[in-house]
Protein backbone atom coordinates (compact mmCIF):
# COMPACT_ATOMS: atom_id res chain seq x y z
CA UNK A 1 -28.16 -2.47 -5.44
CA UNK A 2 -26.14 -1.42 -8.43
CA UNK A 3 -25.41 1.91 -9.87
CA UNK A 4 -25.34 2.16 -13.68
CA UNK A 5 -22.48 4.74 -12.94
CA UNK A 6 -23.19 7.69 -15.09
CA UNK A 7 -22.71 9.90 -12.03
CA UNK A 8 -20.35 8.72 -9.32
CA UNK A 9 -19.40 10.77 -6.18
CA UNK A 10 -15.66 10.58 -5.26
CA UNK A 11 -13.38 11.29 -2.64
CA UNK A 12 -9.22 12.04 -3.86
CA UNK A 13 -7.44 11.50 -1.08
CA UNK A 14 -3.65 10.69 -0.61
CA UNK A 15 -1.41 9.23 2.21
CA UNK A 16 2.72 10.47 2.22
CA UNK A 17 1.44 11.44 -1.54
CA UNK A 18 0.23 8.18 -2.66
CA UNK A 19 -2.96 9.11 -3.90
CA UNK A 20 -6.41 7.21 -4.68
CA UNK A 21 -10.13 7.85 -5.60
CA UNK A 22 -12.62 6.77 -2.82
CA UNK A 23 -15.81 6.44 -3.49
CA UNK A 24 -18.53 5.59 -0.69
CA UNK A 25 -21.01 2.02 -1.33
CA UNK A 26 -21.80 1.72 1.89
CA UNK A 27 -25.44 2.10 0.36
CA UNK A 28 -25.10 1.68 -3.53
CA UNK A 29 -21.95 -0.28 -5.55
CA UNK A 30 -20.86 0.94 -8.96
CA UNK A 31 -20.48 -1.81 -11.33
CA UNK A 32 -17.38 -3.04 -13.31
CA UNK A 33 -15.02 -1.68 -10.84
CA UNK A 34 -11.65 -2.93 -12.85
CA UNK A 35 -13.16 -1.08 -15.61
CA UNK A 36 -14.00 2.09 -13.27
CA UNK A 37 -10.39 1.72 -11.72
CA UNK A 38 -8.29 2.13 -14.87
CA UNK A 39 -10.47 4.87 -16.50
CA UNK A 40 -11.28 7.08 -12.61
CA UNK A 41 -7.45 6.68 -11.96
CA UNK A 42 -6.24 8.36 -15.52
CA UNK A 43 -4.52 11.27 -14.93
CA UNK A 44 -5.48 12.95 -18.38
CA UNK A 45 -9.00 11.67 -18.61
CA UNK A 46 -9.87 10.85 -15.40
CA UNK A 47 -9.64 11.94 -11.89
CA UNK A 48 -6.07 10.99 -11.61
CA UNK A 49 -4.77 8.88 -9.17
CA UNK A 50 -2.79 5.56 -7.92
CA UNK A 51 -5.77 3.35 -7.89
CA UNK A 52 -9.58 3.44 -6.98
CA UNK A 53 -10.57 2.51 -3.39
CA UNK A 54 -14.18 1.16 -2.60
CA UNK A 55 -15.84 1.15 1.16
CA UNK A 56 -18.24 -1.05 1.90
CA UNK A 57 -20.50 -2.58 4.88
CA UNK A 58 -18.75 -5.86 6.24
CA UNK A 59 -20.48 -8.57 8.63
CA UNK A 60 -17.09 -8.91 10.23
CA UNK A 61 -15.46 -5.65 11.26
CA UNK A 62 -16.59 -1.85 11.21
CA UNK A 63 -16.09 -1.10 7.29
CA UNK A 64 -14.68 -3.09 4.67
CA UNK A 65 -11.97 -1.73 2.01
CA UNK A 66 -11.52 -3.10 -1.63
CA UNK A 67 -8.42 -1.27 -3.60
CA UNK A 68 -7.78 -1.93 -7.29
CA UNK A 69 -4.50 -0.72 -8.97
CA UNK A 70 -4.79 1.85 -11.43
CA UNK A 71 -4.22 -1.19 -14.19
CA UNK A 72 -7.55 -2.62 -13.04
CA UNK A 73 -6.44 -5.37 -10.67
CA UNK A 74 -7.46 -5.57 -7.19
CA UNK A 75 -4.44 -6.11 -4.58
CA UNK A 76 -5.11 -7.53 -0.84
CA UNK A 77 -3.81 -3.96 0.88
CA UNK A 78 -2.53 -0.81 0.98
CA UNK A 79 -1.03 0.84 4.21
CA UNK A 80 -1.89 4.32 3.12
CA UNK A 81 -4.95 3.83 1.44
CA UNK A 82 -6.10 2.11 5.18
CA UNK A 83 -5.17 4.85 6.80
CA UNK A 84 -7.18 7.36 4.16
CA UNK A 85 -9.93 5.33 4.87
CA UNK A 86 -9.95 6.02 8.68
CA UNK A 87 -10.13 9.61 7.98
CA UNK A 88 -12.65 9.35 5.12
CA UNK A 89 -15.29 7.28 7.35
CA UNK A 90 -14.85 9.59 10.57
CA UNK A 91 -14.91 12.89 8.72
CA UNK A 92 -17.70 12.07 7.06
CA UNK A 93 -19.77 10.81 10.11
CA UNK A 94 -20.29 7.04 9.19
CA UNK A 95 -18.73 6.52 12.44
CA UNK A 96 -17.97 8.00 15.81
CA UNK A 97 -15.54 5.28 16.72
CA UNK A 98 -11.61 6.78 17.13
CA UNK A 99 -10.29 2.88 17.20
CA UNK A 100 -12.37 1.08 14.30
CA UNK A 101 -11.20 -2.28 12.36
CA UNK A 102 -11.06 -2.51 8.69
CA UNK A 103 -11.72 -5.78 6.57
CA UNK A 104 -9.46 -6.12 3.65
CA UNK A 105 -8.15 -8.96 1.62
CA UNK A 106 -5.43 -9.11 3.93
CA UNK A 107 -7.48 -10.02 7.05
CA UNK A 108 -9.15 -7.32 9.39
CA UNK A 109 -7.02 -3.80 10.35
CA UNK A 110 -7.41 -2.20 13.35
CA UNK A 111 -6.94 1.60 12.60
CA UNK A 112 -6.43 3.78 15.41
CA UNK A 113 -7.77 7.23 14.39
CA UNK A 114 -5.64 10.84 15.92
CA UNK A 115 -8.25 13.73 15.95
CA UNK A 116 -7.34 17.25 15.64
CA UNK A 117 -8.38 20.29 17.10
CA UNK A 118 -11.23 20.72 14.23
CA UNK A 119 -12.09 17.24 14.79
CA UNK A 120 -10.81 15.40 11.85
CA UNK A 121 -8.59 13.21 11.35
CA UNK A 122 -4.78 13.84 11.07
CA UNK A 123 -2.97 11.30 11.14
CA UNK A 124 -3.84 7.18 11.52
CA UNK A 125 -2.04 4.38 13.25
CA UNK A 126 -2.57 0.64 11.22
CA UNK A 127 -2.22 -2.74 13.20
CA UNK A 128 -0.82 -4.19 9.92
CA UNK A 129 -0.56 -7.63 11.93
CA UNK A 130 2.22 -10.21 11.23
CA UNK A 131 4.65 -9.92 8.73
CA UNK A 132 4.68 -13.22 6.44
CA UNK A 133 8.21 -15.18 5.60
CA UNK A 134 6.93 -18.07 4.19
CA UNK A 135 8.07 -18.46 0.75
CA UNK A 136 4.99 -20.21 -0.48
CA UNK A 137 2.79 -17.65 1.50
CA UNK A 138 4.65 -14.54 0.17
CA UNK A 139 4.58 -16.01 -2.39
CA UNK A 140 7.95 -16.49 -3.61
CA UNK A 141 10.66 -18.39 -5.13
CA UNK A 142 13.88 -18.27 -3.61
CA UNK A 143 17.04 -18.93 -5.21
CA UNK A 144 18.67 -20.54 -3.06
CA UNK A 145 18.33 -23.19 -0.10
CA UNK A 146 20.09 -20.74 1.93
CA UNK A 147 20.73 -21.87 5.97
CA UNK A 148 18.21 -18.67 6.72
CA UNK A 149 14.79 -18.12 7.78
CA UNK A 150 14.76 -15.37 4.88
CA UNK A 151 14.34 -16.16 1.46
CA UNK A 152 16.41 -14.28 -0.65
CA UNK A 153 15.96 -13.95 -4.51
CA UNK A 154 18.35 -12.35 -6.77
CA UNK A 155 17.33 -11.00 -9.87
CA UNK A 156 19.76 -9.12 -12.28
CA UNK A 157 19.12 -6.14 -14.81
CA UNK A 158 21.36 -4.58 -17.19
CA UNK A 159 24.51 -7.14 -16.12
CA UNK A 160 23.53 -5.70 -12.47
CA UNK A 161 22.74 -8.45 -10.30
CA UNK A 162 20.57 -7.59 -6.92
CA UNK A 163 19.77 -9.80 -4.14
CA UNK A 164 16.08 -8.42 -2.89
CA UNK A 165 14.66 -10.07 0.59
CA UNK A 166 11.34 -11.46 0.25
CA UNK A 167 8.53 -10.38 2.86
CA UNK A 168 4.41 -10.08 2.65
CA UNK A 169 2.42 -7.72 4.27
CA UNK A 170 -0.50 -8.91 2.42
CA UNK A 171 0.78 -8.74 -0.36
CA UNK A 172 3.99 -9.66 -1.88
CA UNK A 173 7.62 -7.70 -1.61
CA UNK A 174 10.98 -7.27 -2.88
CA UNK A 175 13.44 -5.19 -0.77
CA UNK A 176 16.50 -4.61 -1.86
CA UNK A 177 19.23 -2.64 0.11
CA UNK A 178 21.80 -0.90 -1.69
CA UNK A 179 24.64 2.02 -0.76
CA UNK A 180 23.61 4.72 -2.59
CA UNK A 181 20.44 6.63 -3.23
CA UNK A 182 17.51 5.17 -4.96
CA UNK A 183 17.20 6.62 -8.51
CA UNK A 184 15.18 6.42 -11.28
CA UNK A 185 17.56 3.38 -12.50
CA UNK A 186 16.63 1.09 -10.07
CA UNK A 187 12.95 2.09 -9.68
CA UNK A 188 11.87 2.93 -13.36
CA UNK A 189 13.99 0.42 -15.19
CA UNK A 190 15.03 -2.64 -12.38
CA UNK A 191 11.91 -2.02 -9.92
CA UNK A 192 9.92 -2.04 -13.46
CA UNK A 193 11.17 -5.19 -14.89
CA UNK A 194 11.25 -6.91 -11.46
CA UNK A 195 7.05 -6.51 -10.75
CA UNK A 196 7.50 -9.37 -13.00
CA UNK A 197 10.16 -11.59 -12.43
CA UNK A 198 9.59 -15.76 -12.31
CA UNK A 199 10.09 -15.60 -8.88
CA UNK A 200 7.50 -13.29 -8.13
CA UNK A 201 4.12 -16.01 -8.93
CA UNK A 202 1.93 -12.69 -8.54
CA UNK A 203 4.15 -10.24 -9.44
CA UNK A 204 5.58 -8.69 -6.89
CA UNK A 205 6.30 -4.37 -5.29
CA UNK A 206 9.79 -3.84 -5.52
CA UNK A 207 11.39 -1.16 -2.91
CA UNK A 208 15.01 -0.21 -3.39
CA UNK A 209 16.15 1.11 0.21
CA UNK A 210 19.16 2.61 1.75
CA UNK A 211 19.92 2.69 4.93
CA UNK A 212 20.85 6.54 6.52
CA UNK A 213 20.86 5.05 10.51
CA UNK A 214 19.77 2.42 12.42
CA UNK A 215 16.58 4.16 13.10
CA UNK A 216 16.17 6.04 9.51
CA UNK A 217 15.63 4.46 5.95
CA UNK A 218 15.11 5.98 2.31
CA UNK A 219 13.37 3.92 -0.08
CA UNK A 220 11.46 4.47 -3.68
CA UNK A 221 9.27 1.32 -4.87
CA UNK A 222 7.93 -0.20 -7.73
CA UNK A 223 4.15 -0.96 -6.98
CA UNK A 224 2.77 -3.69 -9.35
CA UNK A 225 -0.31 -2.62 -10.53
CA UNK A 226 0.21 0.85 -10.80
CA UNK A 227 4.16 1.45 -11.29
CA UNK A 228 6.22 3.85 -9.17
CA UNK A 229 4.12 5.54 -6.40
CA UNK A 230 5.29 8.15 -3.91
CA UNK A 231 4.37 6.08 -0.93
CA UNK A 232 3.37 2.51 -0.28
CA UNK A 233 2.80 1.77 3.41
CA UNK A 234 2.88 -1.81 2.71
CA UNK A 235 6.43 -1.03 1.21
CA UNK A 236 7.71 1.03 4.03
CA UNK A 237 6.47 -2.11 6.62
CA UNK A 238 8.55 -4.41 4.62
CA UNK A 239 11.80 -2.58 4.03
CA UNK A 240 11.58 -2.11 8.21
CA UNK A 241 11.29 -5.73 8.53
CA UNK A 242 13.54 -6.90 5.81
CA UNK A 243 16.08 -4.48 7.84
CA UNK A 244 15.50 -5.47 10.94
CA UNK A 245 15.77 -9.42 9.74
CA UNK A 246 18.99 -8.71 8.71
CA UNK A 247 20.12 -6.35 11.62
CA UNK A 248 20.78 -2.89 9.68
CA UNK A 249 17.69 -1.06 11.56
CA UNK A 250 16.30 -0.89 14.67
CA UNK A 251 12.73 -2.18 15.70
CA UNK A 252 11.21 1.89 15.50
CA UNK A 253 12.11 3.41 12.18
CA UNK A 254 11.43 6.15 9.87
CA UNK A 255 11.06 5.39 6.21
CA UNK A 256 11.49 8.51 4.41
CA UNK A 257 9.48 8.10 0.78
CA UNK A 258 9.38 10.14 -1.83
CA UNK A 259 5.69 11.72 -0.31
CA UNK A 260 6.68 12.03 3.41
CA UNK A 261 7.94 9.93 6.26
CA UNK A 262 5.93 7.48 7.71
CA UNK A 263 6.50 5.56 11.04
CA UNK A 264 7.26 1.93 11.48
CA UNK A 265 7.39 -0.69 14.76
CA UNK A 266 7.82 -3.73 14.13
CA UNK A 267 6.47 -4.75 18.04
CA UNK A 268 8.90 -7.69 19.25
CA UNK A 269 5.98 -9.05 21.80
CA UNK A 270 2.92 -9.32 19.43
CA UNK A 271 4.57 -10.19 16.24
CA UNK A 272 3.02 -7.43 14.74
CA UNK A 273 4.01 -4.60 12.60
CA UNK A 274 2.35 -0.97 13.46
CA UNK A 275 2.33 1.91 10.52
CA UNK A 276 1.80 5.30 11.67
CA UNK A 277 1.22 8.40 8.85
CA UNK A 278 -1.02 11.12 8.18
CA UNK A 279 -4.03 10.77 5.44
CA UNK A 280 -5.21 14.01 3.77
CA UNK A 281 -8.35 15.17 1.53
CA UNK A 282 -7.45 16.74 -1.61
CA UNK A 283 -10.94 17.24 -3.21
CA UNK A 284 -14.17 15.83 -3.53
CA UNK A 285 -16.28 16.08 -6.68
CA UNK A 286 -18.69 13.76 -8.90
CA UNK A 287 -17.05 11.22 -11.36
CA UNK A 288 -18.96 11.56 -14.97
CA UNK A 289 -18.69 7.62 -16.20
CA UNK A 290 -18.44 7.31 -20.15
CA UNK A 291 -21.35 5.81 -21.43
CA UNK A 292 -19.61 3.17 -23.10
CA UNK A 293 -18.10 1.26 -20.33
CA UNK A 294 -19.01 -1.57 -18.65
């Protein structure tokens, strides 16, 4: 069933500050979502957010998540959007379930849900499974032949050159460690122009990340799709891992971002990487679609 989408119920919620639009089809799907991304996530015209996320039925886990950037495009996850999900689905009573699984491009989350005393949801833990190396899986170029199991690329701005350490979580990264703070240099100008480097085949987020202890990380990113965000839990789950690879962090970190801190383990047994952050409601309201889309 399709909604014309004059009137569309919506939920703003937002994860260490990275915010979205979630709108409920378990029952009824809005059409054109690309279109109903880019005009629902203006800030000025429309609700205002980093992107729209849809949540659907699914024949192979408990609910099924489809995120689109606030340009339109659809990516295959987002760590804090997951975790908003969690809450958004308990809250609201479409399940009773405090451990559910979530399909998403990316293959099928399991989000463990933390309940407060009003019972809701504070805060959500994200199997975000297996972190991906494989240059044509990331996917990536490397620029070099390098004797490593991590492919490195190294992509220069302004005479700068920067060598950024290539990991998916579902979706492609670029982490780049430097020795001073992140500013809006590297994100807004280098992170900017990166998104969209050769090597990148589908563009690519691009974190800039400093290291403050072994257990403790600071890091701004670039999200392609919807430029710099104040959170990106994919983002935080690769700068762990691209530290760890290279021995500057420990396996249980804290990635400070620009919205909060969220926690990281990358689990040496499983394989897997585990994101742990709050999700919050910020208002709920009904959408009024121009007429002239679609």
């Amino acid at each position: 069933m399709t909604l014309t989408n004059y009137k569309i119920p919506f939920v703003k919620m937002q994860g260490a500050g990275n915010d979205y639009v979630y709108v409920d089809a378990t029952s009824i799907l809005p059409e054109n979502l690309p279109d109903l991304a880019r005009r629902i996530s203006d800030r000025h015209f429309g609700v205002g957010g980093d992107g729209l996320v849809i949540i659907l039925p699914s024949d192979r886990a408990d609910f099924r998540m489809r995120m689109f950037n606030a340009d339109g495009s659809e990516a295959q996850m987002c760590g804090n959007a997951s975790r908003c999900v969690g809450k958004f689905v308990y809250d609201r009573g479409l399940t009773d379930k405090k451990v559910i699984t979530l399909e998403t491009l990316a293959g099928i989350k399991t989000l463990t849900l933390f309940i407060d005393k009003k019972n809701m949801v504070e805060r959500v833990r994200v199997d975000m499974g297996a972190p991906e190396l494989r240059p044509d899986l990331i996917p990536v170029r490397p620029s070099s032949s390098r004797s490593s199991d991590i492919p490195y690329v190294i992509m220069t701005h302004a005479g700068v050159s920067y060598q950024a350490i290539a990991v998916s979580m579902g979706n492609p990264h670029g982490v780049i460690f430097i020795e001073e703070k992140p500013s809006d240099f590297h994100i807004l100008k280098a992170g900017k122009e990166f998104e969209t480097h050769p090597a990148w085949p589908e563009k690519a987020n691009i974190e800039f990340a400093r290291v403050i202890s072994p257990d403790e990380v600071e890091m701004r990113v670039w999200e392609r799709g919807s430029g710099e965000t104040l959170a990106c839990g994919t983002g935080a789950c690769a700068t762990a891992v691209a530290g760890i690879m290279t021995g500057r962090l420990e396996r249980k970190v804290k990635v400070k971002l620009l919205g909060g801190v969220l926690e990281i383990e990358w689990d040496e047994t499983s394989g897997h990487v585990f994101m742990t952050g709050p999700a919050a409601t910020v208002a709920e309201g009904i959408y009024f679609r121009p007429a002239t889309s679609g």
